[in-house]
Protein backbone atom coordinates (compact mmCIF):
# COMPACT_ATOMS: atom_id res chain seq x y z
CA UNK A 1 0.00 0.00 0.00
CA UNK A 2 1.54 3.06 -0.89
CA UNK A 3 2.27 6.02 1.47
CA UNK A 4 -0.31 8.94 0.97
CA UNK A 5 0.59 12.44 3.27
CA UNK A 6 -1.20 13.21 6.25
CA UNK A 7 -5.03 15.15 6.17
CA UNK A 8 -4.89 18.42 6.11
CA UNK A 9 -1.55 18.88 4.72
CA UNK A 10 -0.43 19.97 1.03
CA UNK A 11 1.51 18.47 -1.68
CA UNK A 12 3.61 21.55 -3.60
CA UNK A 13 4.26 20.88 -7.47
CA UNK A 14 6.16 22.75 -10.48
CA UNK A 15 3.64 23.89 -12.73
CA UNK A 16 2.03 22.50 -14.42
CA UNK A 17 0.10 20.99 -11.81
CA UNK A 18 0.21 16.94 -12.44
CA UNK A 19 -3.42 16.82 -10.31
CA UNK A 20 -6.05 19.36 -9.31
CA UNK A 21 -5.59 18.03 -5.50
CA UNK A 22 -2.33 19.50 -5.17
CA UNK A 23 -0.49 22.99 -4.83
CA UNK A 24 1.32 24.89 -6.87
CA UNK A 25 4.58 25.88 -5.20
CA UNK A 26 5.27 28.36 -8.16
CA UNK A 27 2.01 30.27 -6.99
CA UNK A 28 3.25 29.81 -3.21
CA UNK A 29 6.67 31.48 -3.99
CA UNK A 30 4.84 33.85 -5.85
CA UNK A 31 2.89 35.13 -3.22
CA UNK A 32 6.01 35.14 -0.87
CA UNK A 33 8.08 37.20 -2.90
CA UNK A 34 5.13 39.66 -3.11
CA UNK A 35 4.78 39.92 0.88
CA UNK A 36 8.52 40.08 1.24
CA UNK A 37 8.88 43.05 -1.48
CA UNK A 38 5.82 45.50 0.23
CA UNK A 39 7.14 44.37 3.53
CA UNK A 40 10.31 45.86 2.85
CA UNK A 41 8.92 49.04 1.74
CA UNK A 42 7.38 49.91 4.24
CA UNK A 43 10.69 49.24 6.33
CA UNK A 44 9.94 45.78 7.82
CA UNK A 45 13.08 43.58 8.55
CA UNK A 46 12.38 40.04 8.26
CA UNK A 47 12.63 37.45 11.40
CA UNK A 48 11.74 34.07 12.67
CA UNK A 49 12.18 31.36 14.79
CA UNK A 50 11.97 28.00 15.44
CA UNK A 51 8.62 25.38 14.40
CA UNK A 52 8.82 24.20 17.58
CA UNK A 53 8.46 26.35 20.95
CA UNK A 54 7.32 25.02 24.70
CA UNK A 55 3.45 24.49 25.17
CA UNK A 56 3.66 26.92 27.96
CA UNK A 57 4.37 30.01 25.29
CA UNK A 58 0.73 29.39 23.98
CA UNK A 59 -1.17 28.29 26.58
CA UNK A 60 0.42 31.71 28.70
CA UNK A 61 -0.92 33.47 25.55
CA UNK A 62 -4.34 31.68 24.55
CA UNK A 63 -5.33 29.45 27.90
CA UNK A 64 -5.31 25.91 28.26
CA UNK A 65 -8.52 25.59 25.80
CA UNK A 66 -6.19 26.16 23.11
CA UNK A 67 -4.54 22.82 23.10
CA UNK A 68 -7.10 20.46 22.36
CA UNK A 69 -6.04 22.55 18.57
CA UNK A 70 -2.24 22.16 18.75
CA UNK A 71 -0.05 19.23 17.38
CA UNK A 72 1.73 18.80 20.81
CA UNK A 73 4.06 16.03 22.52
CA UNK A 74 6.08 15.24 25.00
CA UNK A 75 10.01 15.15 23.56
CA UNK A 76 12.61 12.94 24.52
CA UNK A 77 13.54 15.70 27.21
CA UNK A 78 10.63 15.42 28.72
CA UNK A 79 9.55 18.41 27.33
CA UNK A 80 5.86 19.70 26.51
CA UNK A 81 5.97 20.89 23.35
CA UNK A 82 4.06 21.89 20.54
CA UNK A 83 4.20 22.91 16.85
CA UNK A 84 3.47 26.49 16.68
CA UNK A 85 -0.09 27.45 15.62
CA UNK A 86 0.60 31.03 15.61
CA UNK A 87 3.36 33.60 15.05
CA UNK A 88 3.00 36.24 18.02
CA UNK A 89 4.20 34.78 20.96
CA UNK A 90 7.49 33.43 19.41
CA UNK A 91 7.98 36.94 18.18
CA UNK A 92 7.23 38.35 21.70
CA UNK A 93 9.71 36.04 23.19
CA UNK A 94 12.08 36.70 21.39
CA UNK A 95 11.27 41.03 21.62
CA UNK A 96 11.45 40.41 25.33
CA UNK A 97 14.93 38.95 25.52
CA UNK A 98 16.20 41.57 23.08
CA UNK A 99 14.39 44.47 23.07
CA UNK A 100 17.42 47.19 24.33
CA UNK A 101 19.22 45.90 21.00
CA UNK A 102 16.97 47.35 18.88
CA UNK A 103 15.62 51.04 18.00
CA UNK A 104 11.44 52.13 18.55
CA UNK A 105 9.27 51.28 16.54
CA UNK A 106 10.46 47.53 16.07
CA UNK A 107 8.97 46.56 12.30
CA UNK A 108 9.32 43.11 11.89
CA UNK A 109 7.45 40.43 9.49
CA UNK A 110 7.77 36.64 9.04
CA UNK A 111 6.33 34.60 6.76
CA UNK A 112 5.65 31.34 8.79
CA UNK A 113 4.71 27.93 8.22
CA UNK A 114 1.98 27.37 11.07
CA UNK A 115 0.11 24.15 12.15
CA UNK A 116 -3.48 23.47 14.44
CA UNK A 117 -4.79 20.39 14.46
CA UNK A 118 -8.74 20.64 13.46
CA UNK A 119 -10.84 19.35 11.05
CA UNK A 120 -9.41 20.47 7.14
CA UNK A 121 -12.24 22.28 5.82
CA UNK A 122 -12.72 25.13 2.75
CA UNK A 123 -10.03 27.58 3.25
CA UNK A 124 -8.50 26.20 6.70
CA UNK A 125 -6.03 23.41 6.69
CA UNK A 126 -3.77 21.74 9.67
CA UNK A 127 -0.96 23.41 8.01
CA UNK A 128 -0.87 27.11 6.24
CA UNK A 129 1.61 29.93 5.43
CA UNK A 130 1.26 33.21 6.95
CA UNK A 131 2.75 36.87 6.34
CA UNK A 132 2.98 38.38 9.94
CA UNK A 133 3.87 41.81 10.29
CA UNK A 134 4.34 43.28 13.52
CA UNK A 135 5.06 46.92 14.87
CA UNK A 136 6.45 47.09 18.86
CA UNK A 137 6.76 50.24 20.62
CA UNK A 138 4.48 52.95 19.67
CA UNK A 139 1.32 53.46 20.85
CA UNK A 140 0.26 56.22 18.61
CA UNK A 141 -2.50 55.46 15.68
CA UNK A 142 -0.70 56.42 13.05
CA UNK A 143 0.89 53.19 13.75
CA UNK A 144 -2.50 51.37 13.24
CA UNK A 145 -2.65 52.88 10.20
CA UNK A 146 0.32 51.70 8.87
CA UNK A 147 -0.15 48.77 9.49
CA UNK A 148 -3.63 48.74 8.01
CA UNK A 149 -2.17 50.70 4.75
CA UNK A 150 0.33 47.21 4.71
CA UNK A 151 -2.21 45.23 4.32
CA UNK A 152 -4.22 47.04 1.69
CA UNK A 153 -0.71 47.58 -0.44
CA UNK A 154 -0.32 43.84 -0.05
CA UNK A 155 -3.58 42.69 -1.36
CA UNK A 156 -3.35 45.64 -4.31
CA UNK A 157 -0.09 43.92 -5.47
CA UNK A 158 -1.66 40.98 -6.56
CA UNK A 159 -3.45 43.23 -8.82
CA UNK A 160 -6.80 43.11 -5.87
CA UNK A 161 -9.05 46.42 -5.59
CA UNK A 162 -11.44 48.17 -3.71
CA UNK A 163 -14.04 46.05 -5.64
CA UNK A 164 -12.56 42.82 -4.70
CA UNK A 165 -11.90 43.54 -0.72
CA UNK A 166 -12.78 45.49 2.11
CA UNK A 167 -10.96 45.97 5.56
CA UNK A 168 -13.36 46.17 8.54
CA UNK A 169 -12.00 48.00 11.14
CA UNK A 170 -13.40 48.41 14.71
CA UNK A 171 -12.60 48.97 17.94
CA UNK A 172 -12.08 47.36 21.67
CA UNK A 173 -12.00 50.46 23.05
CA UNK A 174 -15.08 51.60 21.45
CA UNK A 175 -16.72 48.28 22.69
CA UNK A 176 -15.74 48.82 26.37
CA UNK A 177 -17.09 52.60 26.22
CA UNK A 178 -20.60 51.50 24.84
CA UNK A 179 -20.48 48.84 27.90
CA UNK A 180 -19.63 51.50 30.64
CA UNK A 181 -22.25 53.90 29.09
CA UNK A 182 -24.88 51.33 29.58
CA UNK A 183 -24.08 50.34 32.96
CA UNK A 184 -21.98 47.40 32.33
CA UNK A 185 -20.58 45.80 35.70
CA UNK A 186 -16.77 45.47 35.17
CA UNK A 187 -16.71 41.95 36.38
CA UNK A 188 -19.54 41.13 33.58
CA UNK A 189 -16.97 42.81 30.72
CA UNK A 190 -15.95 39.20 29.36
CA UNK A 191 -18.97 38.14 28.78
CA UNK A 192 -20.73 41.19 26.76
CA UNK A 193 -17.78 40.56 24.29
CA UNK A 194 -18.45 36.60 23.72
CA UNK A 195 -21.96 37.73 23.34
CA UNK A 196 -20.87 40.77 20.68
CA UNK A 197 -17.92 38.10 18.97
CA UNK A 198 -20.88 35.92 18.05
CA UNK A 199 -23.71 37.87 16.87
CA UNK A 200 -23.22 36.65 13.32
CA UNK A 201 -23.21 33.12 14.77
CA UNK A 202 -25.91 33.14 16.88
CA UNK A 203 -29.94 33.26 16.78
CA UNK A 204 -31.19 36.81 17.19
CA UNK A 205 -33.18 35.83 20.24
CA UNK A 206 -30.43 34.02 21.96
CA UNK A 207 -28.53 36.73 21.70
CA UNK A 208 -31.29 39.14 22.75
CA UNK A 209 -31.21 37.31 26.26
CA UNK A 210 -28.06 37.09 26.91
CA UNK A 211 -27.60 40.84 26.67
CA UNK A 212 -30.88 41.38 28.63
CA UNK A 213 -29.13 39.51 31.39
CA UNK A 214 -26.40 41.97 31.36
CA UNK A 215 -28.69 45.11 31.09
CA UNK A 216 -28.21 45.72 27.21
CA UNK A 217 -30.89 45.03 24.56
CA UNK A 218 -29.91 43.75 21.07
CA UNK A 219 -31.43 46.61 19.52
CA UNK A 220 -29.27 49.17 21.14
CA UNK A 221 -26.20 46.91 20.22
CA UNK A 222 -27.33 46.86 16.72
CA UNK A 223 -27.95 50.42 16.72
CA UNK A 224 -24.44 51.01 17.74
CA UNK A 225 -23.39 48.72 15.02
CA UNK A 226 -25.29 50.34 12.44
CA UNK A 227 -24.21 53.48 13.21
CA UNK A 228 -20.70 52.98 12.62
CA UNK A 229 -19.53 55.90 14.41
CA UNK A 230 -15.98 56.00 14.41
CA UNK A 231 -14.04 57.00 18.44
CA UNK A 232 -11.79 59.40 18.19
CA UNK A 233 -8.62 57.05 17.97
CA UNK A 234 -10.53 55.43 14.22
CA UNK A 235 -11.08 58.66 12.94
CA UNK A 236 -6.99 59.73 12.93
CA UNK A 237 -6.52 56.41 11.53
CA UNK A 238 -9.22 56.75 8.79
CA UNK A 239 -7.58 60.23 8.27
CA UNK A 240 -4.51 58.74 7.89
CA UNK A 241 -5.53 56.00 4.98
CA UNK A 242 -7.57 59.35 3.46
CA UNK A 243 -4.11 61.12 2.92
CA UNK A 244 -2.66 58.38 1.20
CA UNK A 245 -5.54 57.50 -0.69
CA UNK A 246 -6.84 54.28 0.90
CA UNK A 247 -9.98 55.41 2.33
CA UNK A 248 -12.01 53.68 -0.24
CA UNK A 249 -10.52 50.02 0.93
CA UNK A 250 -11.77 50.25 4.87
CA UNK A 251 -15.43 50.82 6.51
CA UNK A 252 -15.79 50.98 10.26
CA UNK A 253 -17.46 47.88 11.62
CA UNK A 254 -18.20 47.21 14.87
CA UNK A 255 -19.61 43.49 14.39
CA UNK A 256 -15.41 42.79 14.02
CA UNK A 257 -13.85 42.07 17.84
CA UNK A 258 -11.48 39.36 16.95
CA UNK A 259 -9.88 37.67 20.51
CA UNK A 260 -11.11 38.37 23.18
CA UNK A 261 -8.76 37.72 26.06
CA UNK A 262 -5.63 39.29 23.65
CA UNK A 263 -6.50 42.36 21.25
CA UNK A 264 -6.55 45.62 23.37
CA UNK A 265 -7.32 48.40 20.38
CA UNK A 266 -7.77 48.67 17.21
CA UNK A 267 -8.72 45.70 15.51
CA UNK A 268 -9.43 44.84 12.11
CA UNK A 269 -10.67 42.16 9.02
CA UNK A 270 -10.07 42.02 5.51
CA UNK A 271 -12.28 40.00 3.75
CA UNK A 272 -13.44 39.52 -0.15
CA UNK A 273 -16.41 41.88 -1.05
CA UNK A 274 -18.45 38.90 -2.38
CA UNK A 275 -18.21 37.23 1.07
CA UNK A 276 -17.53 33.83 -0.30
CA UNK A 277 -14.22 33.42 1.59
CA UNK A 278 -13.41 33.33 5.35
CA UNK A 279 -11.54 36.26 5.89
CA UNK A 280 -8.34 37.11 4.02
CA UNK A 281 -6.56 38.81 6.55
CA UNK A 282 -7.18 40.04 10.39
CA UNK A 283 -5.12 41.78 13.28
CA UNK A 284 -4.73 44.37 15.92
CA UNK A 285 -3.37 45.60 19.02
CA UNK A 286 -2.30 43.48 21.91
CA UNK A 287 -0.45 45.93 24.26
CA UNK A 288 -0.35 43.62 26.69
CA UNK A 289 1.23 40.15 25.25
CA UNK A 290 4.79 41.07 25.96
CA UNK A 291 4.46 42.32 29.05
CA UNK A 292 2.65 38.65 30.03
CA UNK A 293 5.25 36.48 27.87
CA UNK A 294 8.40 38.04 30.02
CA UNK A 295 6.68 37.52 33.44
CA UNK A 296 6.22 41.63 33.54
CA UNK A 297 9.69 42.50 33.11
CA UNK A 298 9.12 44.34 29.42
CA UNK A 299 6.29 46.22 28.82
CA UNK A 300 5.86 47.49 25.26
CA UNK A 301 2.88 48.24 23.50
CA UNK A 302 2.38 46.20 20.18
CA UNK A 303 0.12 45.33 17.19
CA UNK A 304 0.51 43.11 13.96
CA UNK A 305 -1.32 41.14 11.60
CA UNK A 306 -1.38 38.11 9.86
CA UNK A 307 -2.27 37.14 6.10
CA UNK A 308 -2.69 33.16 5.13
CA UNK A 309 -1.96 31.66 1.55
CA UNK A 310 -4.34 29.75 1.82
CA UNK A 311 -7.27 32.27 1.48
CA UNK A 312 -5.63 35.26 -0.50
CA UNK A 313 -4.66 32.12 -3.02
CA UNK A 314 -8.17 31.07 -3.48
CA UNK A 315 -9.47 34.60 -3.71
CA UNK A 316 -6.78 35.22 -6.77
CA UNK A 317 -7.99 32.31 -8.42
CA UNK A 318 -11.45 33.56 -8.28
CA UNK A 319 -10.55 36.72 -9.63
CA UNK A 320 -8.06 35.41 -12.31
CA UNK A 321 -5.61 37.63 -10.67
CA UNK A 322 -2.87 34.47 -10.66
CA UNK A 323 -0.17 34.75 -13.48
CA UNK A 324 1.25 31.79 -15.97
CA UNK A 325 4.13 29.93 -14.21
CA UNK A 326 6.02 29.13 -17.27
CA UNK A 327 9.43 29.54 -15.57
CA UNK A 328 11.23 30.13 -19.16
CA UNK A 329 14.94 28.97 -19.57
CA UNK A 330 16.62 31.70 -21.53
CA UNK A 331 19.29 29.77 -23.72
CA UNK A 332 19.22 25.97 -24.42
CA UNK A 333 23.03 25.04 -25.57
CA UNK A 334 22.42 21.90 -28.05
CA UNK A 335 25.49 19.33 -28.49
CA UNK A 336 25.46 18.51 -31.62
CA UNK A 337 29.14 17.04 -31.86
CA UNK A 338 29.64 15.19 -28.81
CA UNK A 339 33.41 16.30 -28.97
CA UNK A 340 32.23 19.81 -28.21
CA UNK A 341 30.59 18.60 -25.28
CA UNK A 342 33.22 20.03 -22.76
CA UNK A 343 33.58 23.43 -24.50
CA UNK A 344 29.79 23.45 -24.35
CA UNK A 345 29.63 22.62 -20.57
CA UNK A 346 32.17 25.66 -19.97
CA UNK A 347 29.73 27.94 -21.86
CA UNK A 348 26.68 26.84 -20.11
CA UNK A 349 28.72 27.43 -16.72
CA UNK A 350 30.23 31.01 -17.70
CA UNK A 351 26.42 31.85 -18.60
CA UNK A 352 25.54 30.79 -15.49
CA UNK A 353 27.78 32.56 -13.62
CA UNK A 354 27.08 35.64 -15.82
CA UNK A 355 23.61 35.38 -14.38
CA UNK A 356 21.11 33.62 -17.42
CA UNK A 357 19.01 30.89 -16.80
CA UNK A 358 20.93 27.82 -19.55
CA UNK A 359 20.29 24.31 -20.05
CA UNK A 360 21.55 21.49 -22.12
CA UNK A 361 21.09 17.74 -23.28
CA UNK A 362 22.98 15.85 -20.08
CA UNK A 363 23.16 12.72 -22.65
CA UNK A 364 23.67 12.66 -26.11
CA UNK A 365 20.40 13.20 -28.23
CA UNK A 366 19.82 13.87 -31.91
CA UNK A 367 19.72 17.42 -33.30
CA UNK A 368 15.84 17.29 -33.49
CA UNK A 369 15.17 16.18 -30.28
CA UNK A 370 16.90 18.72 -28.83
CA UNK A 371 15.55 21.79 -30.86
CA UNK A 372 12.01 20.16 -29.71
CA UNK A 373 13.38 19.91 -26.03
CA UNK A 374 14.08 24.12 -26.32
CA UNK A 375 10.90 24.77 -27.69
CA UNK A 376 9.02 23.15 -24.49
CA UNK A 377 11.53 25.33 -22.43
CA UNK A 378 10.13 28.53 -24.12
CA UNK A 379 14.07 29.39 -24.79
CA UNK A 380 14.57 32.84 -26.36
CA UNK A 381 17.66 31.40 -27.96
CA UNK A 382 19.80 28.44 -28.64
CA UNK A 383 23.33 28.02 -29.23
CA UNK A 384 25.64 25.70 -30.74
CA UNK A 385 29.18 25.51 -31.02
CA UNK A 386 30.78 25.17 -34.09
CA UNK A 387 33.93 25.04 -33.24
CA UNK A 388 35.81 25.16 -29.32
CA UNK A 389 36.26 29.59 -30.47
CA UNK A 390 32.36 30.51 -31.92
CA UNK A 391 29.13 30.06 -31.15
CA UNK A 392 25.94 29.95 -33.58
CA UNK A 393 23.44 32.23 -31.48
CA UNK A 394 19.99 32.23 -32.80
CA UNK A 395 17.06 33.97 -31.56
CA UNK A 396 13.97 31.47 -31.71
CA UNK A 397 11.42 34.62 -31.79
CA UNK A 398 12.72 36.33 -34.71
CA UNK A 399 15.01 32.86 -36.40
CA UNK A 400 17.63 35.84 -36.41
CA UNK A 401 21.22 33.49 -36.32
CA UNK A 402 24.92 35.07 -35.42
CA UNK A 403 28.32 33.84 -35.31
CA UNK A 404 29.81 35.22 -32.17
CA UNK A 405 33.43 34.30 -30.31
CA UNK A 406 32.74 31.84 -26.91
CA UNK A 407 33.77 34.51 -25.05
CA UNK A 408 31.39 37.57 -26.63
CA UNK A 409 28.29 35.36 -26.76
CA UNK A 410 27.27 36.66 -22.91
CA UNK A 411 27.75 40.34 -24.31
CA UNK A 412 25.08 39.49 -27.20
CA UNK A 413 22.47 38.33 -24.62
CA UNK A 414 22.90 41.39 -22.91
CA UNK A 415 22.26 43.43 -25.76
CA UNK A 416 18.83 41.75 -26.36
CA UNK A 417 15.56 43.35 -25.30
């Protein structure tokens, strides 16, 4: 019986894909290189650490609940570990143990592979990649808005609009000052936000009693939800976006409240405007995570994000947003006279080393074969030698053909369009 991989987890091919059940690691490196290039412009340095951490880092950050969800063992150490599920607390660990090394704001991103063990299901798998960006050490909201403008840059480079997504942004804060308006008994905090995190989720008159048992109504809350009416602390940030032009790509919504016992602030969703998708993106501010992964002894106020591939990938498909991985070789060097073979193998290496994508016949095959082994390769040109000094050089797209020296054939290829 043969050996099939584990449920939940992906298989990642070359295009083109052998089998619709697998994943395209052409698309996956794709999307990398696009969080890694807006990351950088916006002055994030990239970080990460290791797939394995102690249980305690998540269960200090999430509770105990959280474990029934993690991939976790006992090591030959004896230690309780776990595969990480998330991002943040490894990169609050590691902030707390070298914080004074580094200058405020820290801007950091990662691009994780993370793992919770649950049931594989449309767009959530036991294993996914994730762009994390964080920013540590600023309290301020234009910080919230950069952040949030990262996000919406990131989607708009894969060629995604204001038609295709929108970024719901609400507000902890604004939660907590509707509750203490209304009466709200601090101890009974907790539970008016489990009862506001799943309105969507739950029956209208469930919902309606809960509240009434805390003193609210479901109307009011819905009023306040309808309203929209952005605190103080969204409007700067919606100010912000406005002066660089992103206002169109976020709406206040106070339905969003994300985790409850870790977000502080701001918090925020992306999600696809046809709402076909679970969301694409989400994050906010959790001032105090690093302050409860060092035991108290560094405080520092913090938010981030995170983005999976497994989402955003099935949103560009949807939109036809995902290019053609054809991965074209530029020259294919044929060996037609086996005795040039080791002149040929020093040209393919100096064009190598001079930077262009080259490859060859590794065994000896007839002329035709070869030519037809270039054309599948999409090769702009091929070259032959005819002697150990020259080179025929001819350009497939226009069947232009030159005699150049061995060593002046990388100077031609430079010269081409």
């Amino acid at each position: 019986m043969a050996i099939e991989r584990l449920p939940g987890f992906r298989d990642f091919y070359p295009e083109p894909l052998p089998h619709p059940d697998v994943w395209s690691a052409d698309a996956r490196q794709y999307i990398f290189e696009k969080w890694r290039t807006i990351a950088k412009r916006y002055g994030f340095r990239e970080y990460d650490g290791p797939p394995l951490e102690p249980l305690e880092l998540f269960t200090t950050k999430s509770g105990e609940e959280i474990v029934k969800q993690l991939f976790d063992f006992t090591d030959k150490g004896e230690r309780h570990i776990a595969l990480r599920p998330e991002m943040t607390p490894t990169l609050a660990r590691m902030v707390a143990a070298h914080e004074r090394n580094y200058k405020k704001p820290i801007k950091w991103f990662a691009i994780p592979q993370l793992f919770r063990y649950e049931k594989p299901q449309k767009g959530r798998l036991r294993e996914h990649f994730q762009f994390n960006a964080d920013l540590i050490g600023e309290t301020d909201p234009a910080a919230d808005a950069e952040l949030i403008a990262l996000v919406i840059d990131t989607l708009r480079a894969f060629g995604l609009t204001a038609e295709d997504f929108v970024l719901r942004l609400s507000s902890r804060n604004a939660w907590q000052e509707f509750f203490q308006r209304g009466g709200g008994v601090a101890a009974r905090e907790y539970d008016f936000f489990q009862i506001i995190d799943k309105l969507e989720r739950t029956a209208p008159e469930e919902s309606e009693k809960k509240l009434a048992e805390l003193g609210f109504s479901l109307a009011a809350v819905n009023d306040f939800i309808a309203k929209g009416t952005p605190t103080q602390e969204l409007q700067a940030i919606l100010d912000n976006l406005a002066a660089r032009g992103l206002r169109d790509f976020v709406k206040v919504d106070y339905q969003v409240i994300r985790g409850l016992a870790y977000y502080t602030g701001v918090v925020f969703e992306a999600f696809d405007r046809k709402g076909e998708l679970r969301a694409i993106a989400g994050g906010g501010r959790y001032n105090g995570l690093v302050k409860l992964i060092s035991n108290g002894k560094v405080d520092l106020p913090a938010l981030g994000f995170g983005m999976g591939d497994v989402v955003l990938l099935e949103l560009l498909k949807a939109r036809g947003l995902l290019p053609k991985f054809d991965a074209p070789m530029f020259v294919y060097a044929l060996v037609e006279d086996e005795t040039l073979r080791p002149a040929t193998l020093k040209l393919v290496h100096d064009l190598r080393a001079a930077g262009h994508a080259v490859e060859y016949p590794l065994t000896p095959a007839k002329p035709d074969k070869q030519f037809k082994r270039a054309q599948e390769l999409k090769v702009a040109f091929t070259a032959r030698l005819d002697s150990s000094d020259y080179v025929r050089l001819r350009n497939l797209k226009t069947r232009e053909e030159i005699v150049a020296g061995v060593n002046d054939v990388g100077n031609h290829l430079r010269c081409t369009p």
